[in-house]
Protein backbone atom coordinates (compact mmCIF):
# COMPACT_ATOMS: atom_id res chain seq x y z
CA UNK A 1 87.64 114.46 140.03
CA UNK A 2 85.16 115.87 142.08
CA UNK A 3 81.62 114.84 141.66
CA UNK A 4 79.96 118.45 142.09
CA UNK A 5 82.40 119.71 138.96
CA UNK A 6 80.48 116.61 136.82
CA UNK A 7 77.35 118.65 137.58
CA UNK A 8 78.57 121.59 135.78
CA UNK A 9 79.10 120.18 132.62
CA UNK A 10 77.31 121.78 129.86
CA UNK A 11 75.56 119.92 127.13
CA UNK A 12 77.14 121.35 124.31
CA UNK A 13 80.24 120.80 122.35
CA UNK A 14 83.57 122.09 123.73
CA UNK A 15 87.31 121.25 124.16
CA UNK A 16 88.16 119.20 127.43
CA UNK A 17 91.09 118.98 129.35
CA UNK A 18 92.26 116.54 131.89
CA UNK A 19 94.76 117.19 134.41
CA UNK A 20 97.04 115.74 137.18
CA UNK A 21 97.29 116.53 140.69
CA UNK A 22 100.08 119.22 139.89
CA UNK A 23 97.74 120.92 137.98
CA UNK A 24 99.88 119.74 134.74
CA UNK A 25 97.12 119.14 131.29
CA UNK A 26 98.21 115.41 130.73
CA UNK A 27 95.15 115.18 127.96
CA UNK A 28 93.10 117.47 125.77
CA UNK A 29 89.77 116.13 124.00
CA UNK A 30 86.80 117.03 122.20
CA UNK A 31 83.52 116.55 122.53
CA UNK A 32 80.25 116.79 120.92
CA UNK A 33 78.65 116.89 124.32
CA UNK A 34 80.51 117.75 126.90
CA UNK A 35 78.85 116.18 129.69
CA UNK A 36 77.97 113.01 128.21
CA UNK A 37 82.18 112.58 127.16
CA UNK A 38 83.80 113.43 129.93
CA UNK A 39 81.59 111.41 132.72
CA UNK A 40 82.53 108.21 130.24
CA UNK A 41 86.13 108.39 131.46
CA UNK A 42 84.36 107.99 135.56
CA UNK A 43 82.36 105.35 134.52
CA UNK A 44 82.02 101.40 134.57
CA UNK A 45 86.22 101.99 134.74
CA UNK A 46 86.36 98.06 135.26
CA UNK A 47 85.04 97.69 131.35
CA UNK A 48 87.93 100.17 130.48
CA UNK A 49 91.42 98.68 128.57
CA UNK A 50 94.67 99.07 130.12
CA UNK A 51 95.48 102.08 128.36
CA UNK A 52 92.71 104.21 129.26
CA UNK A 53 92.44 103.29 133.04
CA UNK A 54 96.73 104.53 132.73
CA UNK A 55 95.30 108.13 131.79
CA UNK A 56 91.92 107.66 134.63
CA UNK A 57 94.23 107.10 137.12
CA UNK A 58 96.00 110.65 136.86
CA UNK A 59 93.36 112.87 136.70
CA UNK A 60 92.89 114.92 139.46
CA UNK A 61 90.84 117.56 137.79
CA UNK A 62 89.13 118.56 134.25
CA UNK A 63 88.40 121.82 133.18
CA UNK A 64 86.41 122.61 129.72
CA UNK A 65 85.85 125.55 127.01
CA UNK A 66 82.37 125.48 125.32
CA UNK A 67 82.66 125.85 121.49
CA UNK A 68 79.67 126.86 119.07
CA UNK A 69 79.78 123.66 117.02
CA UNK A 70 81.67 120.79 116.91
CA UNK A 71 83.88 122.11 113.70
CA UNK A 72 84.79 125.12 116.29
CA UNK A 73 85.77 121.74 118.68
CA UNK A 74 87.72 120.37 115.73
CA UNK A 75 89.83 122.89 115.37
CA UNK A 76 90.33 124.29 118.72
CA UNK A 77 91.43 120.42 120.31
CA UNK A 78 94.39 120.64 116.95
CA UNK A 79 95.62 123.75 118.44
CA UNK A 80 95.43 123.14 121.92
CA UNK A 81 97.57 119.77 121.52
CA UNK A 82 99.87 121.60 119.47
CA UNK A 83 100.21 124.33 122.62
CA UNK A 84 100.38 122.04 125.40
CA UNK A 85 101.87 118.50 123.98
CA UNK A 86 100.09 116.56 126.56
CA UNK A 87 101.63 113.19 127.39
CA UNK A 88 98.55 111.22 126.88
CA UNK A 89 97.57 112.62 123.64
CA UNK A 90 98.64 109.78 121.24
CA UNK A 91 95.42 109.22 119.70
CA UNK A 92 96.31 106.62 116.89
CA UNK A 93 99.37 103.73 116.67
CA UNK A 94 101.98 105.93 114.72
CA UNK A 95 101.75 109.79 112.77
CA UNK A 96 100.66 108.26 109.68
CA UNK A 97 97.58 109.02 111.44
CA UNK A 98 97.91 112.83 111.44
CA UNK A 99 96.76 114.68 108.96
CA UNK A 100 97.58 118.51 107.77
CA UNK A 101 95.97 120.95 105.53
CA UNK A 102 98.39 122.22 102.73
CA UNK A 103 97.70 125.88 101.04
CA UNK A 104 100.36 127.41 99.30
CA UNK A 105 99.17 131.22 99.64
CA UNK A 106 102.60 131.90 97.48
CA UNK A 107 100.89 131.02 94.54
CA UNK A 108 98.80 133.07 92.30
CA UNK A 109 95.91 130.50 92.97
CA UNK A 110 96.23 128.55 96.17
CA UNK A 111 94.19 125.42 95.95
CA UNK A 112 93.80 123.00 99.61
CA UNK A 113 95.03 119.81 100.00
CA UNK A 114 95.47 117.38 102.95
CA UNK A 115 99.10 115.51 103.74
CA UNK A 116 100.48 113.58 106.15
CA UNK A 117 103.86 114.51 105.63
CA UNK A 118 104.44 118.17 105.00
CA UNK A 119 107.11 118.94 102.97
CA UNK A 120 110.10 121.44 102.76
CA UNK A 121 108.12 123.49 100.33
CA UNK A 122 107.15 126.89 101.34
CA UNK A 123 103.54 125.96 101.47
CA UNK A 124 101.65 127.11 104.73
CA UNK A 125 100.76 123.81 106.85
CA UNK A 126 97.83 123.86 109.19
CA UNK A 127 97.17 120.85 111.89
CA UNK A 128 98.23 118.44 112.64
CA UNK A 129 94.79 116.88 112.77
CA UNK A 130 93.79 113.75 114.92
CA UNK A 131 90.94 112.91 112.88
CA UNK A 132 91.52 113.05 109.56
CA UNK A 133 87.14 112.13 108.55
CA UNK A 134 86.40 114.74 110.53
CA UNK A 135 89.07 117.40 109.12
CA UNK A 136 88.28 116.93 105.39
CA UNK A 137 84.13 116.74 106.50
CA UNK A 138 84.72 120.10 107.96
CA UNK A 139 86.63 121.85 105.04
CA UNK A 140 83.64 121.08 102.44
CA UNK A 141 80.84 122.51 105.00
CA UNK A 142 83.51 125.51 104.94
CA UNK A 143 83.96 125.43 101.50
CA UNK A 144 80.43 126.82 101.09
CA UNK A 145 80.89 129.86 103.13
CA UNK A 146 84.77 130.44 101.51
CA UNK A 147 85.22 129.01 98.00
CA UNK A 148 88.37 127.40 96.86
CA UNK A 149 89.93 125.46 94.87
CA UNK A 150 91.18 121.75 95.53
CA UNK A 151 93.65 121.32 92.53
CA UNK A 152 95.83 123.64 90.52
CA UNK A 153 93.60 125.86 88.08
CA UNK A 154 94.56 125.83 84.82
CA UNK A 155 97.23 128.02 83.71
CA UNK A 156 95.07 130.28 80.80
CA UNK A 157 95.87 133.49 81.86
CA UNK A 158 96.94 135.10 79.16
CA UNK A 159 97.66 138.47 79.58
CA UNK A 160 96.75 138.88 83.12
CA UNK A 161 97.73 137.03 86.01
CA UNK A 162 95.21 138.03 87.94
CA UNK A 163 92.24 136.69 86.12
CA UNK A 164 90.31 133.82 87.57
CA UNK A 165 91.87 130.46 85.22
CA UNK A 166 88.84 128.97 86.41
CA UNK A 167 86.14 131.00 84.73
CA UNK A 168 86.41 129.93 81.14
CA UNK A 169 85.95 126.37 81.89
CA UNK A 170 83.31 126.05 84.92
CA UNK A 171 83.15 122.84 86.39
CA UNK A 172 80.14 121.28 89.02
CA UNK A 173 81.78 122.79 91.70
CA UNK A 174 81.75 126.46 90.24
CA UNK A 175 77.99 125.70 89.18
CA UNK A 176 77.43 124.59 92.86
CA UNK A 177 79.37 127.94 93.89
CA UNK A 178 82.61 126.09 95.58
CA UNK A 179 84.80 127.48 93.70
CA UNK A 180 86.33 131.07 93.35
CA UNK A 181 84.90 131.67 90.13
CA UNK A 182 84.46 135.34 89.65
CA UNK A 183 87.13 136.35 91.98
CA UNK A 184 91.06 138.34 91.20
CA UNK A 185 93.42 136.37 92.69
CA UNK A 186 94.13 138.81 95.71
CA UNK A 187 90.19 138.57 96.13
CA UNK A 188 90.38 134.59 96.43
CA UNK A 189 93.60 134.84 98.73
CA UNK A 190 91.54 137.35 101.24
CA UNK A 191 88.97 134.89 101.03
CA UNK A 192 91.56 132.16 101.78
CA UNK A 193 92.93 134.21 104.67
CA UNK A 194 88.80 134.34 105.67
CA UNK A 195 88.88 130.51 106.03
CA UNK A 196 92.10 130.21 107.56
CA UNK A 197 91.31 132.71 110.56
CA UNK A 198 87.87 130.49 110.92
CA UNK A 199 90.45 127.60 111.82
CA UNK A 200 92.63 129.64 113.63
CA UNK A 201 89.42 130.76 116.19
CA UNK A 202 88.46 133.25 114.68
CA UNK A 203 85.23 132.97 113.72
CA UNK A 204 83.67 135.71 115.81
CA UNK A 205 85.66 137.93 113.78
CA UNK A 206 84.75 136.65 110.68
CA UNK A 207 81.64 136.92 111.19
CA UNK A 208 81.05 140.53 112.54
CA UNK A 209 83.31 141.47 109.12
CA UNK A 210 80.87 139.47 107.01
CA UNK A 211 77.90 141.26 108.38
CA UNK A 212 80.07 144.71 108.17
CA UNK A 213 80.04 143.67 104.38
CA UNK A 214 76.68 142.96 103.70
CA UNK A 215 75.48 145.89 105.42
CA UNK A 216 77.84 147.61 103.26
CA UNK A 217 76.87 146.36 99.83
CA UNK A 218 73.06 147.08 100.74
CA UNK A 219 73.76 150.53 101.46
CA UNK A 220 74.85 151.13 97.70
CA UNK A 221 72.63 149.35 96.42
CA UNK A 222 74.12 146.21 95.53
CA UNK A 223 71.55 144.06 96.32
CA UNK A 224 73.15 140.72 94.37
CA UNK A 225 76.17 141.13 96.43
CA UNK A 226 74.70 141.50 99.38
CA UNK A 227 72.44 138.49 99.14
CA UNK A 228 75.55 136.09 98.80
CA UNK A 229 77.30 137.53 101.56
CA UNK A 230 73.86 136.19 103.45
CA UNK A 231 73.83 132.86 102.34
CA UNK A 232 77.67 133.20 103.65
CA UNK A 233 76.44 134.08 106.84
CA UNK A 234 73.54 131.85 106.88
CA UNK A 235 75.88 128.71 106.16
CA UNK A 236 78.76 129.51 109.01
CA UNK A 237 75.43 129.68 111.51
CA UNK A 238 74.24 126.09 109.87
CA UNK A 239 77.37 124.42 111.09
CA UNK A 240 76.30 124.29 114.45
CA UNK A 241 73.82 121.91 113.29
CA UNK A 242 76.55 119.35 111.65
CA UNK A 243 77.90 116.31 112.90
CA UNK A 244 81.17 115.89 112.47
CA UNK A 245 83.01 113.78 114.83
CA UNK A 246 79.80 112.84 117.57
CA UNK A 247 81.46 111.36 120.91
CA UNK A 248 83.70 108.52 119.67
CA UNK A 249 87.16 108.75 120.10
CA UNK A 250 90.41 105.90 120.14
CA UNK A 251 93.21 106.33 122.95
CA UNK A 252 96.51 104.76 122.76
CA UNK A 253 99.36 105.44 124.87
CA UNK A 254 101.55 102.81 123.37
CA UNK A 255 104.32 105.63 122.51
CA UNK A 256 104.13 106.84 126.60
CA UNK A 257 105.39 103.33 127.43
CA UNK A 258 108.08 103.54 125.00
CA UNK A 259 109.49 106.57 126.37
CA UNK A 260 108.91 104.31 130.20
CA UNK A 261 110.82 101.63 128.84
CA UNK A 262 114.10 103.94 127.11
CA UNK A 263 114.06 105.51 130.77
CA UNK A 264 114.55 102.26 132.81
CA UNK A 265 116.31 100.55 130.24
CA UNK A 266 119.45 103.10 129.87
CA UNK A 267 118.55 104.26 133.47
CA UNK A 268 117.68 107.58 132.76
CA UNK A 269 117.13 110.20 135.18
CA UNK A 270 114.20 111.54 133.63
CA UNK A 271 111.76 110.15 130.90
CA UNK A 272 112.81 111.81 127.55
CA UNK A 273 110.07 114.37 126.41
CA UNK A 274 112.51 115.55 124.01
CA UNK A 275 114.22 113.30 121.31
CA UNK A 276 116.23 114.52 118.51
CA UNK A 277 116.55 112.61 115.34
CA UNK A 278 119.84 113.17 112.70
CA UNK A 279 120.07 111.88 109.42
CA UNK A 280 121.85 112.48 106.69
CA UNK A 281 121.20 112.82 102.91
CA UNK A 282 123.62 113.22 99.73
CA UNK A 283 124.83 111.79 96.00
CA UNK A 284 128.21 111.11 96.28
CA UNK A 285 128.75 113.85 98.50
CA UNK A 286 127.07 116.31 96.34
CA UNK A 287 124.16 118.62 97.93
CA UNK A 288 124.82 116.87 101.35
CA UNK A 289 122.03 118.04 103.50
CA UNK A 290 121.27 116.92 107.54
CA UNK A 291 117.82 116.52 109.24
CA UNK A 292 117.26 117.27 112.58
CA UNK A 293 113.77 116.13 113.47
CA UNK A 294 111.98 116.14 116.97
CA UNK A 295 109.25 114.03 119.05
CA UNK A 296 107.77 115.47 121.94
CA UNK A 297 106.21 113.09 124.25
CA UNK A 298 106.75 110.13 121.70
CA UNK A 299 104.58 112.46 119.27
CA UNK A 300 106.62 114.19 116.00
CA UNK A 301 106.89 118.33 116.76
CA UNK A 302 107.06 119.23 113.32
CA UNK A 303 107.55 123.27 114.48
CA UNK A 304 110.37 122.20 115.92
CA UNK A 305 112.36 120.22 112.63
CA UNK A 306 115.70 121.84 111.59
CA UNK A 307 117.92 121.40 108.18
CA UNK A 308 121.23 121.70 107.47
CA UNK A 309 123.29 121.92 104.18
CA UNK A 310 126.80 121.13 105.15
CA UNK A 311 129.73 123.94 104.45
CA UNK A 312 132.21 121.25 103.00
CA UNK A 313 130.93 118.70 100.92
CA UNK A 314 132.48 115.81 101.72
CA UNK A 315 131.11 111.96 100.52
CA UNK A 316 131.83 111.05 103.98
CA UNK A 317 128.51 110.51 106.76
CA UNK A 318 131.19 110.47 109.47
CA UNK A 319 132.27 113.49 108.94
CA UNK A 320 129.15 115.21 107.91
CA UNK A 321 127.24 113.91 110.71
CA UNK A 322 130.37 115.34 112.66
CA UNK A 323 129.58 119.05 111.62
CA UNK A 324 125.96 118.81 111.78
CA UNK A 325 126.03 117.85 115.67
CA UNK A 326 128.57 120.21 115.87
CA UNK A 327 126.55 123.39 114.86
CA UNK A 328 123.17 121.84 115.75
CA UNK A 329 125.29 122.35 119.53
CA UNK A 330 126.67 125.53 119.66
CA UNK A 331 126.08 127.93 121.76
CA UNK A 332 123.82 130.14 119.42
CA UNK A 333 122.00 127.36 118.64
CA UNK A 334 121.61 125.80 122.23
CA UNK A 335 120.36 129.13 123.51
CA UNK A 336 117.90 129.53 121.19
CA UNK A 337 116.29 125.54 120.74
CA UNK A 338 117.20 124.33 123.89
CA UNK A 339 118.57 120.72 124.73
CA UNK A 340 117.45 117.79 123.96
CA UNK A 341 116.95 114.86 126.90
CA UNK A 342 117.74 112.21 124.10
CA UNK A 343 119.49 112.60 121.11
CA UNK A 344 118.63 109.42 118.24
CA UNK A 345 121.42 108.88 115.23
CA UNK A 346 119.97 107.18 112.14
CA UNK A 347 123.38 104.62 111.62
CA UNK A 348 125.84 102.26 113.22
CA UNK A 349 128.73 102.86 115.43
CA UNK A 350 130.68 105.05 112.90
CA UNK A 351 128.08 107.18 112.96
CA UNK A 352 127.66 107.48 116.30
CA UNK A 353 130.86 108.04 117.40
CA UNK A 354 131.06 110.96 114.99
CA UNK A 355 128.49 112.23 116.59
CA UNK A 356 129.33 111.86 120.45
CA UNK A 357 132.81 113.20 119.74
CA UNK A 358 131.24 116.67 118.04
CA UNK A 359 128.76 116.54 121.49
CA UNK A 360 131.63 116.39 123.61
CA UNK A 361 133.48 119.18 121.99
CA UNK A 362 130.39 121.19 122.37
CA UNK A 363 130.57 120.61 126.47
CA UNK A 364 127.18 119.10 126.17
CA UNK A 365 128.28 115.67 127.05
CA UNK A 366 125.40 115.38 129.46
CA UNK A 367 122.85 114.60 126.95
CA UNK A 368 123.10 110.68 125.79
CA UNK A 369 123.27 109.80 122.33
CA UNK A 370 121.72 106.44 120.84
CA UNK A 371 122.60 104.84 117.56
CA UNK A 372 120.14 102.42 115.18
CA UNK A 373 121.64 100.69 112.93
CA UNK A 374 119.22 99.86 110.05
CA UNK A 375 119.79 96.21 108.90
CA UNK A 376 119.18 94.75 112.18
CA UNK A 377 117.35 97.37 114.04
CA UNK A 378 120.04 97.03 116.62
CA UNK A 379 120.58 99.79 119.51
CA UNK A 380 124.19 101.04 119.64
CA UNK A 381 125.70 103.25 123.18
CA UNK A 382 129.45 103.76 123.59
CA UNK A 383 130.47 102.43 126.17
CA UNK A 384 131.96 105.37 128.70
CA UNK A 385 135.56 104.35 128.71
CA UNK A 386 135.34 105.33 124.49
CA UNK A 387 134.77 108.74 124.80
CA UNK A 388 136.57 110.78 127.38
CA UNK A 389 134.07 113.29 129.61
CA UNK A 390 135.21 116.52 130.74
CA UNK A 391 135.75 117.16 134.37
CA UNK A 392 132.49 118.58 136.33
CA UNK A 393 130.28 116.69 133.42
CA UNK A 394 128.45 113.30 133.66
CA UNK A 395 127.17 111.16 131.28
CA UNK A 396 123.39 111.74 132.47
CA UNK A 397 122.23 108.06 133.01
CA UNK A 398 122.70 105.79 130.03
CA UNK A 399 123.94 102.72 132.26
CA UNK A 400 122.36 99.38 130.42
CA UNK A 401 120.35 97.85 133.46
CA UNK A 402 120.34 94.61 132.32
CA UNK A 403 117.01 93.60 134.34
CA UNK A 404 114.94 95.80 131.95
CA UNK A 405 116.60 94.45 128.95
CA UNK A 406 115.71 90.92 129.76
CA UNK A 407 112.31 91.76 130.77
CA UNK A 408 111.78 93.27 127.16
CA UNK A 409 113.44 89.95 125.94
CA UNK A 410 116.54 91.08 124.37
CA UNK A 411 120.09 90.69 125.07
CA UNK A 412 123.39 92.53 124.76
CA UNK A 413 126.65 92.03 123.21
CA UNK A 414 129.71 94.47 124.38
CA UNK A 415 131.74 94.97 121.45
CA UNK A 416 134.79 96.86 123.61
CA UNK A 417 134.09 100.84 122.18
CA UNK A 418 130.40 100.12 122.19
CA UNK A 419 127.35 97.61 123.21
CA UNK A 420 124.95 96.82 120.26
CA UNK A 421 121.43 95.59 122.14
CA UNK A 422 118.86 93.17 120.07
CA UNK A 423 115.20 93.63 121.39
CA UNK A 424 112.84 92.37 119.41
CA UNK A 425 110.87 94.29 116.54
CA UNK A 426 107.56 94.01 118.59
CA UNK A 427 108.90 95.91 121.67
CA UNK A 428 107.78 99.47 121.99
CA UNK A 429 110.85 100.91 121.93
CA UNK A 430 112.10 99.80 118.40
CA UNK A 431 108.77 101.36 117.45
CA UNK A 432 109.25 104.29 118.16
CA UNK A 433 112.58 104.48 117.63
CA UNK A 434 111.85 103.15 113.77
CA UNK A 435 109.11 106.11 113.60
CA UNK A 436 111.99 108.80 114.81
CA UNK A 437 114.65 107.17 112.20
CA UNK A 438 112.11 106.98 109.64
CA UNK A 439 110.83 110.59 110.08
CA UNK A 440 114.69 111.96 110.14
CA UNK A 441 115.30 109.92 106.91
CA UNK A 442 112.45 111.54 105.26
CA UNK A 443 113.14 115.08 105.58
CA UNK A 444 116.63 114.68 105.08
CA UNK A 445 115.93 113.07 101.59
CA UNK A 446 113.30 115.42 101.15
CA UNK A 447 115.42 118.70 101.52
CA UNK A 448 118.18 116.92 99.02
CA UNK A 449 115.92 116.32 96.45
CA UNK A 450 114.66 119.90 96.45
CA UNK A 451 118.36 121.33 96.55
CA UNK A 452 118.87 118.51 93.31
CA UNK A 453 116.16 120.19 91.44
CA UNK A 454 116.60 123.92 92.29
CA UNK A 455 120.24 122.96 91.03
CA UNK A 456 119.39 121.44 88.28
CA UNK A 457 117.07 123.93 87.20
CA UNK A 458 119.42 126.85 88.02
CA UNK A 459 122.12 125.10 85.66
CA UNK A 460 119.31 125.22 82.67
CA UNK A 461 118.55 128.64 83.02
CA UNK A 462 121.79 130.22 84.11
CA UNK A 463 122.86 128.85 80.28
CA UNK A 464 120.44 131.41 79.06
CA UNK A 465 121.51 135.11 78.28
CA UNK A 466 119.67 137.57 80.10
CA UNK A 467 118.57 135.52 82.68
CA UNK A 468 119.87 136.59 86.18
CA UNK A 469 119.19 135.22 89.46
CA UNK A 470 115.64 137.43 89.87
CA UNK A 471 114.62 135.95 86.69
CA UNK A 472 114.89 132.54 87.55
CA UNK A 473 113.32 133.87 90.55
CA UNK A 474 109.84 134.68 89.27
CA UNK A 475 110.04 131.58 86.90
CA UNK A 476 110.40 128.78 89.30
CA UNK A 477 107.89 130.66 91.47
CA UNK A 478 105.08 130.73 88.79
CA UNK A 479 105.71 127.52 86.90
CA UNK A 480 107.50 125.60 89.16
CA UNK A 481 109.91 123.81 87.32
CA UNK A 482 111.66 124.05 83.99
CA UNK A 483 109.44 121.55 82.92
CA UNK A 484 106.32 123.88 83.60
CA UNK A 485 108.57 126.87 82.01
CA UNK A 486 108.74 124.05 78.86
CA UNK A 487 105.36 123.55 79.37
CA UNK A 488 103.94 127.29 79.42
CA UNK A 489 102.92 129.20 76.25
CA UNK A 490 104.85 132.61 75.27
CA UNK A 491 101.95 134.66 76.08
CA UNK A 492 102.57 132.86 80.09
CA UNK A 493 106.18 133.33 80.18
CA UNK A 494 105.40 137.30 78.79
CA UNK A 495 103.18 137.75 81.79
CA UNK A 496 106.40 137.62 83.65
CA UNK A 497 109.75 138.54 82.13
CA UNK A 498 108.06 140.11 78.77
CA UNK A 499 107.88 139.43 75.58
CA UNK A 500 111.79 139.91 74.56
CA UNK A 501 113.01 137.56 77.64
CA UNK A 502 109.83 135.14 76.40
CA UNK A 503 111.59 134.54 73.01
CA UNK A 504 114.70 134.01 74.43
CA UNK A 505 113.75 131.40 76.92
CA UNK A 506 111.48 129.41 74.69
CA UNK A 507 114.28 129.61 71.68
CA UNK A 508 117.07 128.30 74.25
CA UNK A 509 114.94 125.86 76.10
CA UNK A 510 113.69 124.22 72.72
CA UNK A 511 117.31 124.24 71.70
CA UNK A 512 118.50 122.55 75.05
């Protein structure tokens, strides 16, 4: 990087980004101050680990975007990762290390929460997050300016839904004036919407509509309201003043050399930014559901995760993982999500060669399938002579180079259909493929076990007369479950179906 472009950097906080000599963004940072964090990466390079001299080495060039405070930094670096997927922007060993921000704005009362595995649950997901301190710090300076809540309210609404269930009980954090107290529920979720444009970006916005509002409420007179819409103001100008991540920050491109190591290993002709993950989930062939999960640049893409609940149930992986490879490549599907440079199926050689022989079908028999089998961790290819290619296609790469394998200090044993390859646990590869087998196996199971409780659920209240499919509906939307339906007082359940449907419900439920 050129030295006169150091001279330019400012001394506030900001978003950084590192790039190659192809003008390609290879890593995105942030930075309290700008020109004290990037000029670390250009100096005393010697006292640098191996990892971070790897990412030195490429830059060519850095360009920056000043941000107002670091909490502005915060959440522009989450989005700008998310944009570009640089390939050096694996900040911590594994996604464990990720964190998202859950709000369910389906809800009467959204509350906030943080996860680390989203789940298949309607809820809106924001992040993912690379510092997870920093994240949650940032929410409760925010909470001042936009109050929420950060667990489920109470259910006493009695008559009317849209009553804050948090204002005949207040709490220290309604006292302190974090929560909603006061507010209708389509007042808190504007409010909500208020926060969530903040960590969208938007907090020019936000702000000129605040002042818009205050100016507003002094016009007629209402001094009180006007006053808090101040302090509002007031607080989202304090934050430029709080710390929240200062200059520190871990690198570890760990998962980059996995994805250098599956490329000379199977001989690849490209390393695999794309890697598809398949699982798939059932009880004795009852709600059989498939995962398709995907890592970008060794990171998961969550965005990018696809389900499928298989036409035939069958209690038979072969064949399910058959039609889900099938239909993940067809040509609808292909057209709109694209390929995949390596495709990873959770299971042995069964499984596998379900799947290559749906891929072949498909006419995608370019793309090269892996198996891992789960007692042993073991790799499993078919061997080419197994599967028969079309004319005009290749198998793209996916030759064993035996060199690479004994470098990584594993060996191979050729079975005749396929070659099962031992490396051992500690290699980077097994990593990561374990974190792509893991993630598949979790969002398979979790899509299964919603589908088992919707079911279940459905069965209960399908019993009961006068209960239709809209019905059920609006239950399972406000309470939940029938356990929260169980749980809920007649005066609740009115709210929603009236008192007539109330009695029935309660009379059948109690009877059940």
């Amino acid at each position: 990087m050129q030295s006169d472009k150091l001279k330019l950097l400012p001394n506030s906080p900001g978003v950084y980004f590192h790039k190659d000599s192809k003008g390609q963004i290879i890593y995105v940072g942030k930075a309290a101050v700008l020109k004290n964090r990037v000029k670390q990466y250009f100096q005393n390079v010697k006292d640098m680990d191996v990892k971070t001299k790897a990412l030195v080495a490429e830059i060519a060039d850095t360009d920056w975007v000043e941000t107002e405070s670091e909490i502005d930094a915060l959440f522009l670096e989450a989005e700008m990762v998310k944009r570009y997927m640089p390939r050096y922007n694996i900040l911590l060993r594994d996604d464990k290390s990720l964190i998202f921000v859950r709000i369910d704005m389906k809800s009467d009362w959204p509350y906030i929460s943080f996860t680390r595995n989203p789940a298949d649950d309607k809820a809106d997901y924001f992040g993912p997050f690379y510092n997870g301190f920093a994240v949650k710090k940032a929410l409760r300076y925010l909470r001042r300016v936009f109050p929420y809540y950060v667990k489920l309210p109470g259910l006493n609404l009695g008559n009317n839904p849209e009553s804050d269930p948090g204002k005949e009980r207040l709490d220290l954090d309604a006292h302190l004036g974090l929560s909603p107290v006061g507010m209708t529920s389509n007042e808190y979720k504007t409010n909500l919407r208020k926060l969530i444009g903040y960590m969208n970006g938007n907090r020019k916005t936000i702000t000129s509509e605040l002042e818009r509002d205050m100016k507003k409420a002094a016009k007629t007179h209402d001094f009180e309201t006007a006053a808090v819409i101040r302090n509002k103001i007031r607080n989202l100008k304090e934050l430029k003043q709080r710390i929240m991540f200062g200059d520190k920050e871990f690198l570890d491109i760990s998962k980059d050399q996995a994805l250098r190591d599956l490329t000379d290993l199977f001989n690849l002709t490209k390393i695999p930014a794309r890697i598809e993950g398949y699982d798939i989930s059932h009880m004795s062939g009852s709600n059989v559901v498939a995962s398709m999960v995907v890592f970008r640049n060794g990171v998961s893409d969550r965005g990018q995760y696809r389900k499928f609940k298989t036409r035939v149930e069958h209690n038979d992986d072969f064949y399910n993982m058959n039609e889900t490879i099938a239909r993940r490549f067809s040509e609808k599907n292909v057209k709109e999500w694209g390929k995949p440079d390596l495709v990873l199926i959770d299971g042995g050689k069964g499984q596998l060669d379900a799947a290559i022989k749906a891929r072949d079908v498909s006419g995608q028999a370019d793309i090269p399938f892996i198996g891992l089998a789960k007692r042993e961790e073991q790799i499993v290819i078919a061997n080419p002579k197994k599967h028969t290619i079309p004319q005009k296609q290749t198998l793209r790469g996916l030759s064993l180079q035996n060199d690479k394998l004994k470098e990584l200090g594993g060996y191979a044993v050729d079975s005749g259909d396929f070659t099962v390859i031992n490396l051992p646990n500690t290699t980077h590869i097994i990593k990561l493929l374990q974190r792509i087998r893991d993630e598949s196996h979790r969002f398979a199971v979790s899509y299964h076990t919603v589908l088992k409780r919707t079911k279940q659920t459905t069965s209960v209240l399908e019993e009961i007369p006068g209960v239709g499919p809209k019905t059920r509906s609006k239950l399972i939307r406000k309470f939940g479950s029938v356990k929260g339906i169980k749980n809920a007082s007649r005066d609740q359940i009115a709210v929603v179906v009236g008192f007539y449907k109330a009695d029935k419900i309660i009379n059948s439920l109690l009877a059940a």
